[in-house]
Protein backbone atom coordinates (compact mmCIF):
# COMPACT_ATOMS: atom_id res chain seq x y z
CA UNK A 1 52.98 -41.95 24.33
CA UNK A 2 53.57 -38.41 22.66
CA UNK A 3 55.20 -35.55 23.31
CA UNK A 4 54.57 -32.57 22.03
CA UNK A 5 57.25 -29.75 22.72
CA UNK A 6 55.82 -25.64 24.24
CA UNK A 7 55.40 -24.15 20.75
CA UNK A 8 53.24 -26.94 19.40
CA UNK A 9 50.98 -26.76 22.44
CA UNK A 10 50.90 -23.15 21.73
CA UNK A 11 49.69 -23.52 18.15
CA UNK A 12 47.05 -26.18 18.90
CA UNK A 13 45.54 -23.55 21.40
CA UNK A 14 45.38 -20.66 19.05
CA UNK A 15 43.79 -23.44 16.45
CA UNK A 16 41.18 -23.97 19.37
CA UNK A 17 40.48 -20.37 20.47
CA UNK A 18 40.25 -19.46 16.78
CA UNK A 19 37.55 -22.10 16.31
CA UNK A 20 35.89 -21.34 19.61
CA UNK A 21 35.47 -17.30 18.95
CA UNK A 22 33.92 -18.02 15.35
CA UNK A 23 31.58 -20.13 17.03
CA UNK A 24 30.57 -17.46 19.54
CA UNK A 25 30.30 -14.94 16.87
CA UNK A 26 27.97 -17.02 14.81
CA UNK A 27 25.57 -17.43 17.95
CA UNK A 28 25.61 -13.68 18.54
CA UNK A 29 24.95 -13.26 15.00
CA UNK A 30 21.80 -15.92 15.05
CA UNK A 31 20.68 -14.85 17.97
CA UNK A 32 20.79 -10.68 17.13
CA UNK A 33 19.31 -11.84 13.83
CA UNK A 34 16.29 -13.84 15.65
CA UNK A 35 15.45 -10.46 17.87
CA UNK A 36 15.58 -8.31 14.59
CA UNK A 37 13.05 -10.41 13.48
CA UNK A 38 11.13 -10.56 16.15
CA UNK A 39 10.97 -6.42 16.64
CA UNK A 40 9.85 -6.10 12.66
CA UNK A 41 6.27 -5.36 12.27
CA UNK A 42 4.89 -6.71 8.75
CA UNK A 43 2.16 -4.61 7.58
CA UNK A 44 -0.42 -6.99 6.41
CA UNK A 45 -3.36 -4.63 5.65
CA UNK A 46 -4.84 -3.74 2.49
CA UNK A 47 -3.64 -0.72 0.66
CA UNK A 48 -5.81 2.31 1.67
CA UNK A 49 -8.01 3.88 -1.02
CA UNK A 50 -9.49 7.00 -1.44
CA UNK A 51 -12.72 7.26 -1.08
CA UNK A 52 -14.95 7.99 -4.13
CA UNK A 53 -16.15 11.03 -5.17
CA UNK A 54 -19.49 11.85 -5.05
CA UNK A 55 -20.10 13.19 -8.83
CA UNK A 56 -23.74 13.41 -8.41
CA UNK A 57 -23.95 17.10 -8.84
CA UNK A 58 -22.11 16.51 -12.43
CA UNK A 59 -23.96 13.74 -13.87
CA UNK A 60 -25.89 16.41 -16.41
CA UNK A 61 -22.72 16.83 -17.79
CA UNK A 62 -22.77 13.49 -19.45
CA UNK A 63 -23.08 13.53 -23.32
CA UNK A 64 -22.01 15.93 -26.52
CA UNK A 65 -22.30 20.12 -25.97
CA UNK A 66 -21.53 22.42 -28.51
CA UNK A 67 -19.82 25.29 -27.22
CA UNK A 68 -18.97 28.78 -28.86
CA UNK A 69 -15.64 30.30 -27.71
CA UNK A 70 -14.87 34.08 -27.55
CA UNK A 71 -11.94 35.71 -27.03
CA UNK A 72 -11.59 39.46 -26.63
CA UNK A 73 -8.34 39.33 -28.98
CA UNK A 74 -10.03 37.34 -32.15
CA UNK A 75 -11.79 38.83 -34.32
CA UNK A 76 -15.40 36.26 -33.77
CA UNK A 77 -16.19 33.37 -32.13
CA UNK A 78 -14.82 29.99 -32.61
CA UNK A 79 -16.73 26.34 -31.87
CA UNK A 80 -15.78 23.13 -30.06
CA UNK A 81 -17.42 20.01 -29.39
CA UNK A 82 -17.04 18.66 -25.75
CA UNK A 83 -18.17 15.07 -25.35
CA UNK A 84 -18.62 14.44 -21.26
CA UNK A 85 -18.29 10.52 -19.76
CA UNK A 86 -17.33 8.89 -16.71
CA UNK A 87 -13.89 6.68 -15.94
CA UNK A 88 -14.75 3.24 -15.42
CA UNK A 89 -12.78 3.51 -12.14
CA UNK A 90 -15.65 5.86 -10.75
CA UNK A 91 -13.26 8.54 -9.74
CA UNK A 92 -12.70 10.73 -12.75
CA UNK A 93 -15.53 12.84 -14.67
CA UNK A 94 -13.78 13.33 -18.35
CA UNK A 95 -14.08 15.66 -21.31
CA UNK A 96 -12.68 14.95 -24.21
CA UNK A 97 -12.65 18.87 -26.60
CA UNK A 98 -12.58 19.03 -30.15
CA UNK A 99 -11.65 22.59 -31.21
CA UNK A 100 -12.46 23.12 -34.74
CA UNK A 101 -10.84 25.03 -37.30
CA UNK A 102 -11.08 28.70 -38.15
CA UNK A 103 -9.08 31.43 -39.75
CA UNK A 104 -6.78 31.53 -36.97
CA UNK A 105 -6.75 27.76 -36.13
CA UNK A 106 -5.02 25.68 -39.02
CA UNK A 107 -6.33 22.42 -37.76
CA UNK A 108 -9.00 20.44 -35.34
CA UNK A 109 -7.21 20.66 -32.02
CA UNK A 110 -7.64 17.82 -29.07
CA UNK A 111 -7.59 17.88 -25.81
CA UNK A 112 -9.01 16.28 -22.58
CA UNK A 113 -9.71 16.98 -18.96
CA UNK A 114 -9.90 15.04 -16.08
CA UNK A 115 -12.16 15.86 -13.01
CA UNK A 116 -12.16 14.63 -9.19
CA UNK A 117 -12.85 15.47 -6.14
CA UNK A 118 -10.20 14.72 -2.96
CA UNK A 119 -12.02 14.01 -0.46
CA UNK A 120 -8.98 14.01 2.36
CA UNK A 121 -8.10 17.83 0.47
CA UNK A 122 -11.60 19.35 0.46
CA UNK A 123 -10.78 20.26 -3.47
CA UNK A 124 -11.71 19.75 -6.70
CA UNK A 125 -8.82 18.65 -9.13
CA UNK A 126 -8.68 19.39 -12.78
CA UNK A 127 -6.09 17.94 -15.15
CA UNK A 128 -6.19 19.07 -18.92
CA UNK A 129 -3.60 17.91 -21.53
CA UNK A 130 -3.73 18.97 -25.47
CA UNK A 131 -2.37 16.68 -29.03
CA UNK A 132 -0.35 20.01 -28.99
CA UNK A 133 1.03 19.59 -25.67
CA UNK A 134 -0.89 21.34 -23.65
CA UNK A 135 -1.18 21.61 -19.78
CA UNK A 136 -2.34 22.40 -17.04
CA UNK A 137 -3.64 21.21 -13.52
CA UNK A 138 -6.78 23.56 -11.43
CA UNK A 139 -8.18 23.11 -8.17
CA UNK A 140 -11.63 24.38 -7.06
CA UNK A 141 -13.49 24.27 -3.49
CA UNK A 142 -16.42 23.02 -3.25
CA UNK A 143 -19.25 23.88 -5.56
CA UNK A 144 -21.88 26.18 -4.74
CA UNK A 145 -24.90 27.43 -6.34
CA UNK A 146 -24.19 25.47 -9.92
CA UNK A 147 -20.99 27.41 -9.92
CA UNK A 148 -17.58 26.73 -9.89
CA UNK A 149 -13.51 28.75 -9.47
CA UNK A 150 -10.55 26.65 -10.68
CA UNK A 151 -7.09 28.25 -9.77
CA UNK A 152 -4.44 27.53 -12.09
CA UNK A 153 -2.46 25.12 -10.22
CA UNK A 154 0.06 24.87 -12.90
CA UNK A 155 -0.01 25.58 -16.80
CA UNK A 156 1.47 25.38 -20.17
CA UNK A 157 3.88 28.75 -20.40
CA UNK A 158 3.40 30.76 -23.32
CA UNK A 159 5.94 33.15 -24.57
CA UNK A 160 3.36 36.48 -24.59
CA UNK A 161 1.08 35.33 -21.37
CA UNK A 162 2.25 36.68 -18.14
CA UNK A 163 -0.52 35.13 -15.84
CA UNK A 164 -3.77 33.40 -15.93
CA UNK A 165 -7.30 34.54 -14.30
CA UNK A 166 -9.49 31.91 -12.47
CA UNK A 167 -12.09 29.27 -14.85
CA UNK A 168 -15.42 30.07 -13.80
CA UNK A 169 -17.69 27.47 -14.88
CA UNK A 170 -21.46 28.19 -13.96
CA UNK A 171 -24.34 25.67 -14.81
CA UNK A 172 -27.59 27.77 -16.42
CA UNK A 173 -29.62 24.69 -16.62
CA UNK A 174 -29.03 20.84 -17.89
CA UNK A 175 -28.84 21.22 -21.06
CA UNK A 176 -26.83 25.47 -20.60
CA UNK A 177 -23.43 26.05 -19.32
CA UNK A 178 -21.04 28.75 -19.95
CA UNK A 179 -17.29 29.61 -18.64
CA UNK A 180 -15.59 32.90 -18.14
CA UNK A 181 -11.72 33.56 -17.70
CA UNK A 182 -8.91 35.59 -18.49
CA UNK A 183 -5.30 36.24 -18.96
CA UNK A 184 -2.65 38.60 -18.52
CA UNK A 185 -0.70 39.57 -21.45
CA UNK A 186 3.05 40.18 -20.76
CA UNK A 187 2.53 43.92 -22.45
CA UNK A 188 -0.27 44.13 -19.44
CA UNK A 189 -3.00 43.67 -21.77
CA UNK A 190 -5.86 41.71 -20.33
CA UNK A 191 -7.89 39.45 -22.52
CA UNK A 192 -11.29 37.76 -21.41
CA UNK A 193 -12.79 35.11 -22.77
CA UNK A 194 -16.31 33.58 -22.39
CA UNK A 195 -17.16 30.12 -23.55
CA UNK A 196 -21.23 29.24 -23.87
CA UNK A 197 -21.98 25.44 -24.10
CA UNK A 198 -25.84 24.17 -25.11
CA UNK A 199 -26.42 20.07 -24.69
CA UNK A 200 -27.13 18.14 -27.95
């Protein structure tokens, strides 16, 4: 038979309770873990996509125009080669420029823009970045009448240019295009330009 004296009884029960509250927390803990679980909703659909633009009205674009640029503040007109082609992805119309050289242009200058239409929006979006670094993003409503206004979202700041005017981009025919726009000069100058684009 054993005996065990008040203080060792006292230290076996603390052993006990000890073992017997870490058990209960653990169940809590399963249990609280279980109804977490169980209240999570796992989204198992598909990524949504936007809907693809319909670029229809565009499609003459496709192909090589040369275009003769005028500015109001050069002394003659200058020429670039735009070359027109669809993203594989369906949702972007590009246009890759090629601005040539002339007195006042050292080298052949690149650029390209990128047009879609968000459909969620109501908009047209146009993205244009340069090899010089060059940018600038536009937005147009919907077009009308074979014409188009992009609003300078956003563009490249130049140290004499206090604002930009609108892009107006009107389609004469299939194969005849121009573009009209203008800027503010930060002396309050304004300076038009007028861009006129035949198909090759």
């Amino acid at each position: 038979m054993t005996t065990k004296v008040p203080g060792e009884w006292r230290v076996v029960k603390l052993k006990v309770s000890h073992r017997v509250y870490a058990a209960l927390a653990a169940l809590v803990m399963a249990t609280g873990a279980t109804a977490f679980a169980a209240t999570m909703k796992v989204e198992g659909t598909p990524v949504p996509m936007a809907p693809k633009p319909d670029m229809s009205a565009l499609k003459f674009l496709i192909g090589t125009w040369q275009c003769s640029d005028l500015s109001s503040r050069r002394p003659g007109p200058f020429n670039v080669t735009q070359v027109y082609s669809m993203d594989p992805s369906g949702y972007w119309l590009l246009r890759d420029d090629t601005t040539h050289k002339a007195s006042w242009i050292p080298r052949d200058f690149h650029s390209q823009a990128k047009v879609t239409y968000d459909a969620l929006a109501k908009r047209w979006v146009r993205i244009t970045t340069s090899d010089a670094g060059g940018y600038s993003v536009a937005t147009a409503p919907t077009t009308t009448g074979g014409k188009s206004t992009y609003t300078y979202v956003i563009q490249t700041k130049a140290p004499d240019i206090a604002s930009y005017g609108p892009l107006v981009f009107v389609k004469v025919s299939d194969t005849k295009k121009t573009m009209t726009t203008s800027f503010t000069e930060t002396s309050g100058r304004v300076v038009n330009a007028k861009e006129t684009c035949t198909k090759s």
